[in-house]
PDB file of N, CA and C in Angstrom:
ATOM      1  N   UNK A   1     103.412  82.282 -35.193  1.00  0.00           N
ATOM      2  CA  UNK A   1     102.386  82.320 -36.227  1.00  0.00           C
ATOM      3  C   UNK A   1     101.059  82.778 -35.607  1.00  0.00           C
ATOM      4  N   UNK A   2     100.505  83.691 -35.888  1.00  0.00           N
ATOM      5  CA  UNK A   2      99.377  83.944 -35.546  1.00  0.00           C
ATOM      6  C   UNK A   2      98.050  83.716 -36.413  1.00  0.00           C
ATOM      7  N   UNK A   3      96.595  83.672 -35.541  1.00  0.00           N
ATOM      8  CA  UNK A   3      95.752  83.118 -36.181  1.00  0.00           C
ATOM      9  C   UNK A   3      94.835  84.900 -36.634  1.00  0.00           C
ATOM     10  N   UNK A   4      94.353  84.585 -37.583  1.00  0.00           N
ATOM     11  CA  UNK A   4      93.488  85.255 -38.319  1.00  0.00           C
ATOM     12  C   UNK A   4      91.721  85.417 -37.364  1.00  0.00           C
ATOM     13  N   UNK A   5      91.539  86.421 -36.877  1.00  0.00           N
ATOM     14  CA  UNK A   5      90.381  86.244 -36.631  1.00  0.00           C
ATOM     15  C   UNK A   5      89.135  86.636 -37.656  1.00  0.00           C
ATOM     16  N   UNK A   6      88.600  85.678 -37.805  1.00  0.00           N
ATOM     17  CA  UNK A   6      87.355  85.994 -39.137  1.00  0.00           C
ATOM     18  C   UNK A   6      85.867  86.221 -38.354  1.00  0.00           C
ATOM     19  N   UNK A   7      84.890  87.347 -39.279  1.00  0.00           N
ATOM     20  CA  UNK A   7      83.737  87.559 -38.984  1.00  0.00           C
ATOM     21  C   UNK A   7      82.874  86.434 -39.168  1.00  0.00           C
ATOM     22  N   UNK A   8      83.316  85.404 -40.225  1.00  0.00           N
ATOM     23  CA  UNK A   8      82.515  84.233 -40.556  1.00  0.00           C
ATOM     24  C   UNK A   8      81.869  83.672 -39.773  1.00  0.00           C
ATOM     25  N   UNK A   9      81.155  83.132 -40.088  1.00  0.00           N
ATOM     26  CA  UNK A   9      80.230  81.931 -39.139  1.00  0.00           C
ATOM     27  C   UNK A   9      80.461  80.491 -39.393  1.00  0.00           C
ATOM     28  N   UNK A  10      80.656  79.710 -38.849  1.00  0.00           N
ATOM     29  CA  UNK A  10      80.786  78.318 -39.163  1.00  0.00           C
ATOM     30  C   UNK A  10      79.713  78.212 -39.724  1.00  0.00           C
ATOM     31  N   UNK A  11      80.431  77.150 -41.153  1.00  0.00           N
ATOM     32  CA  UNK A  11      79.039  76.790 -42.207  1.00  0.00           C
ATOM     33  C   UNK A  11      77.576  76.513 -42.168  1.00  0.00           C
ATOM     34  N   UNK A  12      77.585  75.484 -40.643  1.00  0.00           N
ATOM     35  CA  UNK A  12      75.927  74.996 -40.544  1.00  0.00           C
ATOM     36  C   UNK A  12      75.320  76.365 -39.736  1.00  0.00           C
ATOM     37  N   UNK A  13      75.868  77.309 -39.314  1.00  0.00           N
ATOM     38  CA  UNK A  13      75.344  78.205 -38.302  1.00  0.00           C
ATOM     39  C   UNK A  13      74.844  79.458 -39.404  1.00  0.00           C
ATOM     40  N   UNK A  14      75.816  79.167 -40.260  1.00  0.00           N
ATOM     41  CA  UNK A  14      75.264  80.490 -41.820  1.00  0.00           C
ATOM     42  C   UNK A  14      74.665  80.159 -42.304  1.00  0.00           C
ATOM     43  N   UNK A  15      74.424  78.331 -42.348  1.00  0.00           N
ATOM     44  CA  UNK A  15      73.040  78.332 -43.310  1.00  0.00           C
ATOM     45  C   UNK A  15      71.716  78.055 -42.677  1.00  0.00           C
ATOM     46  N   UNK A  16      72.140  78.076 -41.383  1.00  0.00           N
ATOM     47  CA  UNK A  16      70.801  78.339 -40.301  1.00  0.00           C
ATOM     48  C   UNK A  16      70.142  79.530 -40.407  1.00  0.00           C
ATOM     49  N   UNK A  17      71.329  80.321 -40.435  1.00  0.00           N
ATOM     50  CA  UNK A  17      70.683  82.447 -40.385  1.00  0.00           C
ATOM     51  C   UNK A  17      70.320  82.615 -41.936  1.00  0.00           C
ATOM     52  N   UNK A  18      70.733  81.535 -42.645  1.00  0.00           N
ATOM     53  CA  UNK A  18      70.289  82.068 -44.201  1.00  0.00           C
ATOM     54  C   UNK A  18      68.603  81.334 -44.137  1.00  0.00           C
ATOM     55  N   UNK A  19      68.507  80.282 -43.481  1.00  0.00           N
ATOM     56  CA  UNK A  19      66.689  80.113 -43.462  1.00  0.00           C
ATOM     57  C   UNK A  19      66.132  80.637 -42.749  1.00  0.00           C
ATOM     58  N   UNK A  20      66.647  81.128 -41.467  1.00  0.00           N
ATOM     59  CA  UNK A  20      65.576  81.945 -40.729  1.00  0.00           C
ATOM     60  C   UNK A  20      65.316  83.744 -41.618  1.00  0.00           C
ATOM     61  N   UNK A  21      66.364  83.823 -41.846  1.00  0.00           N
ATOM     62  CA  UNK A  21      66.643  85.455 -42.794  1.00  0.00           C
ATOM     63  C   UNK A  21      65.509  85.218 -43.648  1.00  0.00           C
ATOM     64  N   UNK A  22      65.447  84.091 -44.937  1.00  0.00           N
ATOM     65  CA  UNK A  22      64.782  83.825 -45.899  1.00  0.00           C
ATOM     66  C   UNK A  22      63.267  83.540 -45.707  1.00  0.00           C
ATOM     67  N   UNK A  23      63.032  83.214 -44.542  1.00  0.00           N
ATOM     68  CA  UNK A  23      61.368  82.109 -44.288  1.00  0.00           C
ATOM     69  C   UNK A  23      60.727  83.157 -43.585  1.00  0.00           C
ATOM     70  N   UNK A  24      59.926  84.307 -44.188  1.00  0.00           N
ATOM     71  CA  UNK A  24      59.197  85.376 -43.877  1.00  0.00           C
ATOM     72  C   UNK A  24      57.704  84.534 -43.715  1.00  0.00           C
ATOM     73  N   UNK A  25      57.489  83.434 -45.065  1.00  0.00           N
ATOM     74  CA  UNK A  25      56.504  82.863 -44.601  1.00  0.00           C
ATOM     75  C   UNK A  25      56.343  81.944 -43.336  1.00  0.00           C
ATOM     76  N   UNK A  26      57.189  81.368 -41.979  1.00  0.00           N
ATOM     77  CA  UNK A  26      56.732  81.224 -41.088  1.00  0.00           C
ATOM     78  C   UNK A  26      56.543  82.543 -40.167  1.00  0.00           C
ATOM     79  N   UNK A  27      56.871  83.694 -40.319  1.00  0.00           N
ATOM     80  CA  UNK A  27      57.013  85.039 -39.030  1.00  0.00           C
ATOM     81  C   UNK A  27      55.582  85.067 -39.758  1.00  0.00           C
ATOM     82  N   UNK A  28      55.188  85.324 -41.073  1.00  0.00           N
ATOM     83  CA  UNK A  28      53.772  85.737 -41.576  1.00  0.00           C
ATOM     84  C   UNK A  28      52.655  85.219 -40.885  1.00  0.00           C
ATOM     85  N   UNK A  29      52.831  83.699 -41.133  1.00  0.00           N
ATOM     86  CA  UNK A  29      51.783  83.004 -40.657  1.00  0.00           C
ATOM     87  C   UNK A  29      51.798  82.596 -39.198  1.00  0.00           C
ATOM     88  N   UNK A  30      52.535  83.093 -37.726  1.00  0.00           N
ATOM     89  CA  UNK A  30      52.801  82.591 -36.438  1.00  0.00           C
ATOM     90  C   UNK A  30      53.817  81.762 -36.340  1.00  0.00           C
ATOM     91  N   UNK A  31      54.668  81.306 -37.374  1.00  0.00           N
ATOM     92  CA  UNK A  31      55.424  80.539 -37.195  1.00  0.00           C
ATOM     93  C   UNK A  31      57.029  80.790 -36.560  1.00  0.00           C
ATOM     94  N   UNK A  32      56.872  81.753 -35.447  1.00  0.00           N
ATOM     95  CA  UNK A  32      58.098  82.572 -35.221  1.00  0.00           C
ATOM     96  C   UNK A  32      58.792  81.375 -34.144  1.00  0.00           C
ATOM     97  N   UNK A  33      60.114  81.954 -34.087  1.00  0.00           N
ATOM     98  CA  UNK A  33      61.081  81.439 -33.135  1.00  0.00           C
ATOM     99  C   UNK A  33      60.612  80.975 -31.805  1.00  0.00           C
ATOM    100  N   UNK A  34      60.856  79.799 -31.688  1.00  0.00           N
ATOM    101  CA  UNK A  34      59.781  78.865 -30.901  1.00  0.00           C
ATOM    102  C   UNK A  34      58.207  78.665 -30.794  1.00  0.00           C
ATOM    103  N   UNK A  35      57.894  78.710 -31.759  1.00  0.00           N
ATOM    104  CA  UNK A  35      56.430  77.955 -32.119  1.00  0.00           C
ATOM    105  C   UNK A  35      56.809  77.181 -33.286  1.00  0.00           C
ATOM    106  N   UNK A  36      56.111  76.397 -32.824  1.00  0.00           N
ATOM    107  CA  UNK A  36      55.987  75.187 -33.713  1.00  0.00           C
ATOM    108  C   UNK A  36      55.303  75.206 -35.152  1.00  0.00           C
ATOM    109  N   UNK A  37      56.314  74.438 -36.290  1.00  0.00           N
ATOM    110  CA  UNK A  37      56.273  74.725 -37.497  1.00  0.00           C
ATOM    111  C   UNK A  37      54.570  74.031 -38.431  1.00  0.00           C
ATOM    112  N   UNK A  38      54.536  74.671 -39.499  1.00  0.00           N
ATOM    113  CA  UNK A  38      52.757  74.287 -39.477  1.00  0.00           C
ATOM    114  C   UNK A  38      53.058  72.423 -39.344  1.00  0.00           C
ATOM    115  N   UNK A  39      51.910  71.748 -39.691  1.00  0.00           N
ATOM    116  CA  UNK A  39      52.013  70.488 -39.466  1.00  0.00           C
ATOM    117  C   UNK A  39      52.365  69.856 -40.597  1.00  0.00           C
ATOM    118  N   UNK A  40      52.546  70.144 -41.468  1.00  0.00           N
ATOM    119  CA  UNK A  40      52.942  69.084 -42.812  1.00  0.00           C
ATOM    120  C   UNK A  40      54.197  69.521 -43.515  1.00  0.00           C
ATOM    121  N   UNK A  41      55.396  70.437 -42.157  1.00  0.00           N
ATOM    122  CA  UNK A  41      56.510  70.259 -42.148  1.00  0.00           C
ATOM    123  C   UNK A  41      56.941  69.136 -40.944  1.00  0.00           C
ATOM    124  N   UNK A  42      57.237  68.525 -41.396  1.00  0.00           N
ATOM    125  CA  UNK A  42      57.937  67.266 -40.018  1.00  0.00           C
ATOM    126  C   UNK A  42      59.229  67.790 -39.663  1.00  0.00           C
ATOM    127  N   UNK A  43      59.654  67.444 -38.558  1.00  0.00           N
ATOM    128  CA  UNK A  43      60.617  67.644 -37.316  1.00  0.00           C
ATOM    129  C   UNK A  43      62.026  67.144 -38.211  1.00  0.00           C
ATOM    130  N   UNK A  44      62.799  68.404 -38.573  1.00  0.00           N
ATOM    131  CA  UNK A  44      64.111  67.517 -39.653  1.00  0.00           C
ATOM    132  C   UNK A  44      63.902  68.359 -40.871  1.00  0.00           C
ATOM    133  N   UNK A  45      63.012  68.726 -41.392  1.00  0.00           N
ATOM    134  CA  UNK A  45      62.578  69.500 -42.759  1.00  0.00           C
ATOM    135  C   UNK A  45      62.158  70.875 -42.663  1.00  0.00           C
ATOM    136  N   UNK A  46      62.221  71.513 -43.896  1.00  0.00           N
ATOM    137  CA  UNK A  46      61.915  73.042 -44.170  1.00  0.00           C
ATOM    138  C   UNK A  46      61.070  72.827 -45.720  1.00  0.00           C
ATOM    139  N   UNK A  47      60.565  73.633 -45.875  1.00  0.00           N
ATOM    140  CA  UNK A  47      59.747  73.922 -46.688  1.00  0.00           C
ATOM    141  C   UNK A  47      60.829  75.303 -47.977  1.00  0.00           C
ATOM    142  N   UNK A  48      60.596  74.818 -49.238  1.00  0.00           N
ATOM    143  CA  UNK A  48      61.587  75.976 -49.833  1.00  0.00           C
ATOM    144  C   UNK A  48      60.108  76.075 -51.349  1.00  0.00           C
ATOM    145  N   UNK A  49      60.410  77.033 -52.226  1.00  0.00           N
ATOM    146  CA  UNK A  49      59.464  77.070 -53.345  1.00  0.00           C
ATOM    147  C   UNK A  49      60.536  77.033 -54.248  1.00  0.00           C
ATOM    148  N   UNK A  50      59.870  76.456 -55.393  1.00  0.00           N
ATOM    149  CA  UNK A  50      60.817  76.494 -56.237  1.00  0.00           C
ATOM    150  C   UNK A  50      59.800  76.438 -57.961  1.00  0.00           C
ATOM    151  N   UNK A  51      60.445  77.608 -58.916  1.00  0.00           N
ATOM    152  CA  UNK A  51      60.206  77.960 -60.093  1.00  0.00           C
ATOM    153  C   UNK A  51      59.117  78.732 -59.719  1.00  0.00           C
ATOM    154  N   UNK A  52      58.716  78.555 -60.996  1.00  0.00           N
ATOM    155  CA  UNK A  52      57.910  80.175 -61.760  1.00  0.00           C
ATOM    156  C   UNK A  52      56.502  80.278 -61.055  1.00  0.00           C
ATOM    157  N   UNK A  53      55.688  79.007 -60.994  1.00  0.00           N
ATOM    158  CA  UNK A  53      54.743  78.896 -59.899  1.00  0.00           C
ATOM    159  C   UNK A  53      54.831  78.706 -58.591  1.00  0.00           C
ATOM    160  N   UNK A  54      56.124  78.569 -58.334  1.00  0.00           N
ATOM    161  CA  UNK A  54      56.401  78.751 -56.740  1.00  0.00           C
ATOM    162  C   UNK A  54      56.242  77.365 -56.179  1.00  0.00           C
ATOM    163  N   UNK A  55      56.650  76.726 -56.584  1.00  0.00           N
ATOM    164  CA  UNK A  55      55.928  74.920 -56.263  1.00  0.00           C
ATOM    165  C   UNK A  55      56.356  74.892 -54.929  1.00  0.00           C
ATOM    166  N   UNK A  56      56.032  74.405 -53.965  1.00  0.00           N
ATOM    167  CA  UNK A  56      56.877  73.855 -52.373  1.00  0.00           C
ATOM    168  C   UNK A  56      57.005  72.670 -52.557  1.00  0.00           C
ATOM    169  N   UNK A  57      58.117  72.397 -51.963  1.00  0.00           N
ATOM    170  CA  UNK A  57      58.592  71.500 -51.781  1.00  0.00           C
ATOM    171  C   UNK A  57      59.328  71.188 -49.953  1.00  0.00           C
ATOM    172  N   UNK A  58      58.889  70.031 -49.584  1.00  0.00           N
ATOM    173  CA  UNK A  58      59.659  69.948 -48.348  1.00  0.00           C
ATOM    174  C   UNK A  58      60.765  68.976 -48.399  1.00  0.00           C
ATOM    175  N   UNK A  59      61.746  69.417 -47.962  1.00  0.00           N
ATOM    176  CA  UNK A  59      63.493  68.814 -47.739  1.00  0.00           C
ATOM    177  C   UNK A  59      64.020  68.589 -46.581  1.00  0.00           C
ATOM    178  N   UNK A  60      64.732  67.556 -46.174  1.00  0.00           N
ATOM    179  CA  UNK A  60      65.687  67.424 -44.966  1.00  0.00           C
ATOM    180  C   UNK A  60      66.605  68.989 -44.999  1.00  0.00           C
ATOM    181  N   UNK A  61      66.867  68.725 -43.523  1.00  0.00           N
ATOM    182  CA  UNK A  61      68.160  69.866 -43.356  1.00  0.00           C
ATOM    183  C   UNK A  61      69.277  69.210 -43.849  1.00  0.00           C
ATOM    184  N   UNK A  62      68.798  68.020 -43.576  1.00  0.00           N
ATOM    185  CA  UNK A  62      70.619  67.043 -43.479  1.00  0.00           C
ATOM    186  C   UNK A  62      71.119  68.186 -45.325  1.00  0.00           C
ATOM    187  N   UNK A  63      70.256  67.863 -46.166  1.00  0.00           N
ATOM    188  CA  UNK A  63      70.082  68.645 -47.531  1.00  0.00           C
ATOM    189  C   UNK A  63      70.990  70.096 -47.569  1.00  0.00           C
ATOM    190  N   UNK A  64      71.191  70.669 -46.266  1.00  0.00           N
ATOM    191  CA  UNK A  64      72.056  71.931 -45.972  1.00  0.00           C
ATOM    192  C   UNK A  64      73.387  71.431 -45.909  1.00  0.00           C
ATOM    193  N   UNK A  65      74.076  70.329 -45.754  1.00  0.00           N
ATOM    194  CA  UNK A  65      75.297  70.169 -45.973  1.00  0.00           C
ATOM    195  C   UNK A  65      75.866  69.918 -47.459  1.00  0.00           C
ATOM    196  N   UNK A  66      74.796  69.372 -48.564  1.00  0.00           N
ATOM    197  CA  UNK A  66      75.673  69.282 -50.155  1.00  0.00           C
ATOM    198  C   UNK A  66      75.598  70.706 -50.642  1.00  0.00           C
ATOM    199  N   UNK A  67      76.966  70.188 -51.463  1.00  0.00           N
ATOM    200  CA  UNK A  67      77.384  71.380 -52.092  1.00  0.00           C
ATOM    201  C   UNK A  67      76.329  72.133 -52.978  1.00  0.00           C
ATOM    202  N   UNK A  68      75.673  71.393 -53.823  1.00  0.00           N
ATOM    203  CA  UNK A  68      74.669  71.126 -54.820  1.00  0.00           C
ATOM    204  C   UNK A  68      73.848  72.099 -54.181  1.00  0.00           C
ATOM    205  N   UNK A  69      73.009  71.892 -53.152  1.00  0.00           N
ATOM    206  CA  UNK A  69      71.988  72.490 -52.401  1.00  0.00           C
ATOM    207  C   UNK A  69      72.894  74.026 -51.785  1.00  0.00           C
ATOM    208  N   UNK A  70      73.332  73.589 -51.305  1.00  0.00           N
ATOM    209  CA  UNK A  70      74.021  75.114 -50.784  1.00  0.00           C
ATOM    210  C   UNK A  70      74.176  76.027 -52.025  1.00  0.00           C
ATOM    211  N   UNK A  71      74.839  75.926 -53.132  1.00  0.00           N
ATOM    212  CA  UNK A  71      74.319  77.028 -54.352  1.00  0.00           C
ATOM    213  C   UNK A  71      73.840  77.143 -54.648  1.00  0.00           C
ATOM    214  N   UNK A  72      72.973  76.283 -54.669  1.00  0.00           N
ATOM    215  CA  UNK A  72      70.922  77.017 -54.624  1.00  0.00           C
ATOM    216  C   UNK A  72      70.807  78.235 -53.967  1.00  0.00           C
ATOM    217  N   UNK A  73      71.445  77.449 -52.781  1.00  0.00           N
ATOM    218  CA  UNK A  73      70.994  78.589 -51.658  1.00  0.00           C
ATOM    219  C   UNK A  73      71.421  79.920 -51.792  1.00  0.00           C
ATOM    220  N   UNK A  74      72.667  79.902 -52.238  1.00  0.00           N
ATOM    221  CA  UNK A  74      73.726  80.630 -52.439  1.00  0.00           C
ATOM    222  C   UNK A  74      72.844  82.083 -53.773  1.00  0.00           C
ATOM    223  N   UNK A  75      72.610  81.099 -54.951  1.00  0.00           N
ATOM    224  CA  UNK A  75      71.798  81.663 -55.935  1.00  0.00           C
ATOM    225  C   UNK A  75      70.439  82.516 -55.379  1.00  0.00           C
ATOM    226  N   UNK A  76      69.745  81.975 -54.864  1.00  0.00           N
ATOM    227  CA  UNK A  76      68.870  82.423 -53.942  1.00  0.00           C
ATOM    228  C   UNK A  76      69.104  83.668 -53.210  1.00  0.00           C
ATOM    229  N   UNK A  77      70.206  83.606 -52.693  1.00  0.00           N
ATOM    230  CA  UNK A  77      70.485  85.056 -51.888  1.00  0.00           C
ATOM    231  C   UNK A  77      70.818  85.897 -52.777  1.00  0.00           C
ATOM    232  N   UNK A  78      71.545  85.892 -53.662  1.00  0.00           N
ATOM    233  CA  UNK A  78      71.930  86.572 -54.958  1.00  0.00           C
ATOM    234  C   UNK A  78      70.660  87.611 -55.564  1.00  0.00           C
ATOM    235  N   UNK A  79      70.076  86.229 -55.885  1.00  0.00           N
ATOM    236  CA  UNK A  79      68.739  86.729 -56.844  1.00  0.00           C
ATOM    237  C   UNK A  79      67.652  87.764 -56.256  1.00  0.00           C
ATOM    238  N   UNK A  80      67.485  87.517 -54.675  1.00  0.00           N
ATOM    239  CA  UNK A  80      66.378  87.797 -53.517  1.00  0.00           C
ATOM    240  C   UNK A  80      66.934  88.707 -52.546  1.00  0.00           C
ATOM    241  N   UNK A  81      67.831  88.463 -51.917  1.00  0.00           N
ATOM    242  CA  UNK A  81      68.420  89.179 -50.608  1.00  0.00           C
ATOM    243  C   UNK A  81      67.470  87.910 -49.689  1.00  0.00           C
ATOM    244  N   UNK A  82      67.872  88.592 -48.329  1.00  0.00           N
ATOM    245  CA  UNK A  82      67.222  87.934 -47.291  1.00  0.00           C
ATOM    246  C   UNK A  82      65.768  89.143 -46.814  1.00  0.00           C
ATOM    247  N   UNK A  83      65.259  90.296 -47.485  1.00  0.00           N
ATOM    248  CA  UNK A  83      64.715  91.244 -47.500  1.00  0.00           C
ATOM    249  C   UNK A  83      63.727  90.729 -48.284  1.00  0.00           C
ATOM    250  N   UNK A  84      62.717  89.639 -48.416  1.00  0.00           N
ATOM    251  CA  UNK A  84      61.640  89.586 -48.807  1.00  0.00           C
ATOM    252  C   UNK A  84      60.330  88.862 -48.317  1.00  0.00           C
ATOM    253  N   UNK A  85      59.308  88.720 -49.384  1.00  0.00           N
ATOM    254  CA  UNK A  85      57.858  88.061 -48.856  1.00  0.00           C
ATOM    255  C   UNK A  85      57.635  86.730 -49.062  1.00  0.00           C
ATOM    256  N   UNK A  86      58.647  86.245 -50.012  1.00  0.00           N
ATOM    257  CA  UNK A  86      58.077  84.703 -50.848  1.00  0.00           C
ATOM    258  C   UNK A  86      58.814  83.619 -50.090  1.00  0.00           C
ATOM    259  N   UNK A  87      59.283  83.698 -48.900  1.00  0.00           N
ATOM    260  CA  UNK A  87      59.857  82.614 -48.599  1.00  0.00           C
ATOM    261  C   UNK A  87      60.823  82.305 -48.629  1.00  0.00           C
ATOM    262  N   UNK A  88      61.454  80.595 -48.538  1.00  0.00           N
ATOM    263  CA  UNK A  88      62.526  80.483 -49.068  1.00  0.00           C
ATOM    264  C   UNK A  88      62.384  79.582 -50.412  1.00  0.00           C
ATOM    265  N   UNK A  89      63.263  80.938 -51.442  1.00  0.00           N
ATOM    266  CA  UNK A  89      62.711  80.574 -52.948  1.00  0.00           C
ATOM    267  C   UNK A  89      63.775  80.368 -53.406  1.00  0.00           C
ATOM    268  N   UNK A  90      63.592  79.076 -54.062  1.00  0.00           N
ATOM    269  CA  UNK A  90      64.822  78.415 -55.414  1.00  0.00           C
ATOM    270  C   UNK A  90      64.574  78.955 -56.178  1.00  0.00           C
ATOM    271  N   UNK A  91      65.681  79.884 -56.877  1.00  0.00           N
ATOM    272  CA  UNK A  91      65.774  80.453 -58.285  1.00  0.00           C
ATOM    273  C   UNK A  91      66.015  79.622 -59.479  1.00  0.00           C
ATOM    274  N   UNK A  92      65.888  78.360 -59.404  1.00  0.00           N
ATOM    275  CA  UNK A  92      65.630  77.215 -60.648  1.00  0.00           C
ATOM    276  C   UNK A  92      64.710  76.993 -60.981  1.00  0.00           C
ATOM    277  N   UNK A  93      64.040  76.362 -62.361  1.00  0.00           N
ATOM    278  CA  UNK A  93      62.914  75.421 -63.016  1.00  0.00           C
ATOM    279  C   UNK A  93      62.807  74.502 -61.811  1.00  0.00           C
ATOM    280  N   UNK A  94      61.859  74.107 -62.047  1.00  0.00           N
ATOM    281  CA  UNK A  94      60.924  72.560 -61.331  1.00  0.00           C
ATOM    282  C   UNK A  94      61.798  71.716 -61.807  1.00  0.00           C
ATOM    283  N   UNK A  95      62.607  71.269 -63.037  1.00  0.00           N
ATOM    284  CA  UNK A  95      62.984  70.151 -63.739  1.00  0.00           C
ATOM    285  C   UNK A  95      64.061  69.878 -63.162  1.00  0.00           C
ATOM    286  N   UNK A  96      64.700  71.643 -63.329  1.00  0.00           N
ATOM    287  CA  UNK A  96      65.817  71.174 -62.559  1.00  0.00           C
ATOM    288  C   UNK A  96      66.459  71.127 -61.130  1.00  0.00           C
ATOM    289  N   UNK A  97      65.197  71.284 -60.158  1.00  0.00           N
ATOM    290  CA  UNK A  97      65.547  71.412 -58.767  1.00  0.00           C
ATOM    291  C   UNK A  97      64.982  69.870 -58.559  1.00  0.00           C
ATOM    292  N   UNK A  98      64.175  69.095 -59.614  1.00  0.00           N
ATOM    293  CA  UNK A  98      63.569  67.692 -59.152  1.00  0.00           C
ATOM    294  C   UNK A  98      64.622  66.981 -59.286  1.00  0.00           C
ATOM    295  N   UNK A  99      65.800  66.842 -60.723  1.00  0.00           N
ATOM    296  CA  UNK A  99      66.552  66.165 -60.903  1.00  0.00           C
ATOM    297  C   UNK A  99      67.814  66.250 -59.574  1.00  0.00           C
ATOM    298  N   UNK A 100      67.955  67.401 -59.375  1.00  0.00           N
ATOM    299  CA  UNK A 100      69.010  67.415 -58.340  1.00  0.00           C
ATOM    300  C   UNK A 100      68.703  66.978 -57.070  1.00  0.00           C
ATOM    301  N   UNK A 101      67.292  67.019 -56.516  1.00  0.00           N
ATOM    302  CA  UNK A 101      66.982  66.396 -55.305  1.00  0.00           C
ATOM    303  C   UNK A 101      66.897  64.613 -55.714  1.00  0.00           C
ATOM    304  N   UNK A 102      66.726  64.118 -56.601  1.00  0.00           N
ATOM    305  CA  UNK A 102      66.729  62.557 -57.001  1.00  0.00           C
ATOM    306  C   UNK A 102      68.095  62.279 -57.023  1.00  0.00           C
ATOM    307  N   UNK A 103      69.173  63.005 -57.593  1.00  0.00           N
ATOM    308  CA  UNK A 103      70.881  62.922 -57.034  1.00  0.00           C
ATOM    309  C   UNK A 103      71.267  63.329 -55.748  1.00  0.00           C
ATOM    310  N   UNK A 104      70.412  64.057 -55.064  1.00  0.00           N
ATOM    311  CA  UNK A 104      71.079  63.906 -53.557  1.00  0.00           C
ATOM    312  C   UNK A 104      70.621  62.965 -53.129  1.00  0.00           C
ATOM    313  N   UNK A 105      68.999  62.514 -52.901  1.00  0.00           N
ATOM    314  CA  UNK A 105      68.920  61.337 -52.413  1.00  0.00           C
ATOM    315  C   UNK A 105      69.307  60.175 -52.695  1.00  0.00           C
ATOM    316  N   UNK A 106      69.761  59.876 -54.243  1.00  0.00           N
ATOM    317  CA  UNK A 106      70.944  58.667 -54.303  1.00  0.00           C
ATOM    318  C   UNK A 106      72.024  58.326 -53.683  1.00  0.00           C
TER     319      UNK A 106
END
């Protein structure tokens, strides 16, 4: 039986390259690969925007393992590519990216 070799990336390593791909706003502002993130992201969290005014919001990574959150993410790449200026942007309402972060943290 032989094994299949795949181009894939193991899951947490794709959704690592999907925030660094996505977060133009830390390369913008100095925030590149090894410098340190601005200060009112804490050590564990990322910063994402979400809806029509762009709200930020800051989230655990641990947040990169539910399913829930990952098709955000997923939607996100869809909607954006990894080819833009705004960050990393949730393609949902405020209502409904608040309700789903109050069910992950339950």
């Amino acid at each position: 039986m032989a094994l299949k070799k795949t181009n894939k990336l193991p899951q947490p390593a794709a959704l690592k390259q999907i925030l660094k791909r996505c977060s133009s706003f830390g390369k913008k502002h100095g925030y590149d690969q090894g410098s340190l993130p601005p200060d009112d992201v804490p050590k564990g969290h990322f910063a994402v925007y979400v809806g029509e005014n762009r709200s930020r919001y800051i989230v655990p990574i641990s947040w990169l393992a539910h399913p829930e959150f990952q098709s955000l993410l997923r939607r996100a790449e869809e909607e954006y590519g990894f080819n833009h200026d705004m960050g990393l942007t949730i393609p949902c309402e405020e209502v409904v990216f608040r309700s789903l972060t109050a069910m992950i943290k339950a």
